[in-house]
C-alpha atoms as a PDB file:
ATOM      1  CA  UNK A   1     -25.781 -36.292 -65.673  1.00  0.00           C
ATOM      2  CA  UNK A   2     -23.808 -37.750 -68.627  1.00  0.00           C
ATOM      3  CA  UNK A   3     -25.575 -38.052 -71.782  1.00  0.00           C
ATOM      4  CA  UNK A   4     -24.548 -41.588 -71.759  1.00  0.00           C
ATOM      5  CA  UNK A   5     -26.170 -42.329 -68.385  1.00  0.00           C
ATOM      6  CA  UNK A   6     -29.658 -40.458 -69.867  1.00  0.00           C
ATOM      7  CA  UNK A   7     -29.538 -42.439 -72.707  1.00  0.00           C
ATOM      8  CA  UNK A   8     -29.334 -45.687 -70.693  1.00  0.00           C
ATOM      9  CA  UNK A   9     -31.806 -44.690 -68.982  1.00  0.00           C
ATOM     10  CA  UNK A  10     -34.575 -44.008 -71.096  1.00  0.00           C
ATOM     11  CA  UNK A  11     -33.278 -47.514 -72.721  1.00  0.00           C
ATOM     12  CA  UNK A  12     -34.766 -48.953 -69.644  1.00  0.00           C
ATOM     13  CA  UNK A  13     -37.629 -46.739 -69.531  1.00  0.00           C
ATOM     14  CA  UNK A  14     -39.013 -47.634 -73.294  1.00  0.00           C
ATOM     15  CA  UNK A  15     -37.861 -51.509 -72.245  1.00  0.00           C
ATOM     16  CA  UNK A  16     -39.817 -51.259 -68.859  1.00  0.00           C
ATOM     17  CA  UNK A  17     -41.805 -54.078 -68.369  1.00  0.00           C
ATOM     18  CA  UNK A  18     -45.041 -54.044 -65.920  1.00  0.00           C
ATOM     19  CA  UNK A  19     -45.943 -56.453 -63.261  1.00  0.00           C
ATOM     20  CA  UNK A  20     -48.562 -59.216 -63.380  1.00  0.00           C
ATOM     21  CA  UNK A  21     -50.454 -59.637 -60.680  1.00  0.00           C
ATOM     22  CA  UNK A  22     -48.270 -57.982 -58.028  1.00  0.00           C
ATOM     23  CA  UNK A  23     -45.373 -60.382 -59.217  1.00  0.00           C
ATOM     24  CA  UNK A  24     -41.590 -59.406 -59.447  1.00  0.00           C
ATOM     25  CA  UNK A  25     -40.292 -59.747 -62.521  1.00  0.00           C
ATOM     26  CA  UNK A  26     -37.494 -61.962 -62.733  1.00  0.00           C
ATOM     27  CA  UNK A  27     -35.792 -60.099 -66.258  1.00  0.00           C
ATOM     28  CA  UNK A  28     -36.743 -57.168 -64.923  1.00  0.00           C
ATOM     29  CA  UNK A  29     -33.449 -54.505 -65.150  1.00  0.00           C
ATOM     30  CA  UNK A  30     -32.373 -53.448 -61.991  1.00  0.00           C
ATOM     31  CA  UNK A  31     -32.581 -50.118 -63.110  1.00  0.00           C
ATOM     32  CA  UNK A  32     -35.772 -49.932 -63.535  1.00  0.00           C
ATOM     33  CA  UNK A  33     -36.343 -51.980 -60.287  1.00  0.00           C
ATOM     34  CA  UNK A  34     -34.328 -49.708 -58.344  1.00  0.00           C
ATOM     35  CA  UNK A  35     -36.196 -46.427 -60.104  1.00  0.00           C
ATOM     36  CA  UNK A  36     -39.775 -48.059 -60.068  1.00  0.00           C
ATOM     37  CA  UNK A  37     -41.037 -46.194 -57.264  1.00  0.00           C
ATOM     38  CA  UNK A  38     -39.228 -42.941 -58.440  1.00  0.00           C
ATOM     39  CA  UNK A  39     -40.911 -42.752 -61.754  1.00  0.00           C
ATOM     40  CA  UNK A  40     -43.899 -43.312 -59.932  1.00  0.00           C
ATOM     41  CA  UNK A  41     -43.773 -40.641 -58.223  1.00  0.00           C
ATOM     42  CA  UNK A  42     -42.906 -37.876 -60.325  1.00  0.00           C
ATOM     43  CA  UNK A  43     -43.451 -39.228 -63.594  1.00  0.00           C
ATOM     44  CA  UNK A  44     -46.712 -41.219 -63.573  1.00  0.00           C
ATOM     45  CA  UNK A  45     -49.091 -38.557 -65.205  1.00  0.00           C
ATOM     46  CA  UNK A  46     -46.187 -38.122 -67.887  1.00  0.00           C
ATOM     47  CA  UNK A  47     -46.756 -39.728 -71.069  1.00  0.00           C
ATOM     48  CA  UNK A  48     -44.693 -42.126 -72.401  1.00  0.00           C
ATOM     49  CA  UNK A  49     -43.005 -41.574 -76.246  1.00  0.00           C
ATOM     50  CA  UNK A  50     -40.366 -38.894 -77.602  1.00  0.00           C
ATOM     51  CA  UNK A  51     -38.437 -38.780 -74.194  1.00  0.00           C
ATOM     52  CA  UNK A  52     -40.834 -37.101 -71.912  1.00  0.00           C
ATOM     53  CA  UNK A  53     -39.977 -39.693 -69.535  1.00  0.00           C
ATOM     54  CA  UNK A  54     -36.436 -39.722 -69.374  1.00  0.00           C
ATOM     55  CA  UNK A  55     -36.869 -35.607 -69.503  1.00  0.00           C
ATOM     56  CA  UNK A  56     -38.922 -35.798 -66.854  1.00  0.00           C
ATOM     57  CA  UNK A  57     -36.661 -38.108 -64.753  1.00  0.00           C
ATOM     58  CA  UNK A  58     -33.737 -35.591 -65.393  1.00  0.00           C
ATOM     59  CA  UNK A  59     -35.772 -32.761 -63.998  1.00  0.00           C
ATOM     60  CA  UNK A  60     -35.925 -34.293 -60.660  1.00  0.00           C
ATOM     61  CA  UNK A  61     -32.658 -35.875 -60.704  1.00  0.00           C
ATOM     62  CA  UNK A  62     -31.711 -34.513 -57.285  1.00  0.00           C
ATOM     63  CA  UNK A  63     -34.818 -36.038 -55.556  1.00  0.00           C
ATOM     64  CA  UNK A  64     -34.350 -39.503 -57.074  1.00  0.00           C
ATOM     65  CA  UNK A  65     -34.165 -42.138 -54.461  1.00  0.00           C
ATOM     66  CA  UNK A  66     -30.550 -43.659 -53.909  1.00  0.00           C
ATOM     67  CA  UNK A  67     -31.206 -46.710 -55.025  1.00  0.00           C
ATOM     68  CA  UNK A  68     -32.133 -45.615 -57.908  1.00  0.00           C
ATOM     69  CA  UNK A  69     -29.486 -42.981 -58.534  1.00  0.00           C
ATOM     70  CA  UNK A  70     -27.200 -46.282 -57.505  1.00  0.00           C
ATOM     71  CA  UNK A  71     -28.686 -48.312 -60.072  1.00  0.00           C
ATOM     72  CA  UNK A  72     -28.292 -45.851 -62.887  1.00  0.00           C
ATOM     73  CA  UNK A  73     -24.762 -45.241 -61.862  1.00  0.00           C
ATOM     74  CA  UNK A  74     -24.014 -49.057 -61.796  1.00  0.00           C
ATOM     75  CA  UNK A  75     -25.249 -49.197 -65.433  1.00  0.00           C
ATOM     76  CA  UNK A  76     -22.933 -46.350 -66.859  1.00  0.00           C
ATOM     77  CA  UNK A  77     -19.802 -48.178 -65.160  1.00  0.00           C
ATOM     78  CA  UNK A  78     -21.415 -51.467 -67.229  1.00  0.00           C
ATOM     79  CA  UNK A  79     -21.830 -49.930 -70.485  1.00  0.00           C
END
């Protein structure tokens, strides 16, 4: 993974805006719609601050969903 394509990514993660009240989020980034679930999963019990996220993300690169691989990639050929 490109160092650009981290760095977008934990972008959206420190931007990452919760839901209220089970509502989508209509300025939401698709990014971190499409990686939602995926940061869920192996990143909830990973506190947030100094890039444990985004580390945490890169470790399990290879399992990321798709989507959410799709997403990221989408937003390196934006940037």
């Amino acid at each position: 993974m490109t160092k650009r394509l981290l760095l977008t990514l934990s972008g959206i993660l420190v931007l990452a805006a919760t839901r209220v009240n089970g509502q989508p989020n209509p300025n939401e980034h698709p990014v971190l719609t499409a990686c939602k679930h995926d940061i869920a999963r192996f990143c909830s019990k990973v506190p947030p601050g100094q890039g444990k996220v985004k580390a945490c993300m890169k470790e399990h690169l290879s399992q990321l969903s798709e989507p959410c691989k799709e997403a990221l990639f989408q937003a390196w050929l934006r940037d």
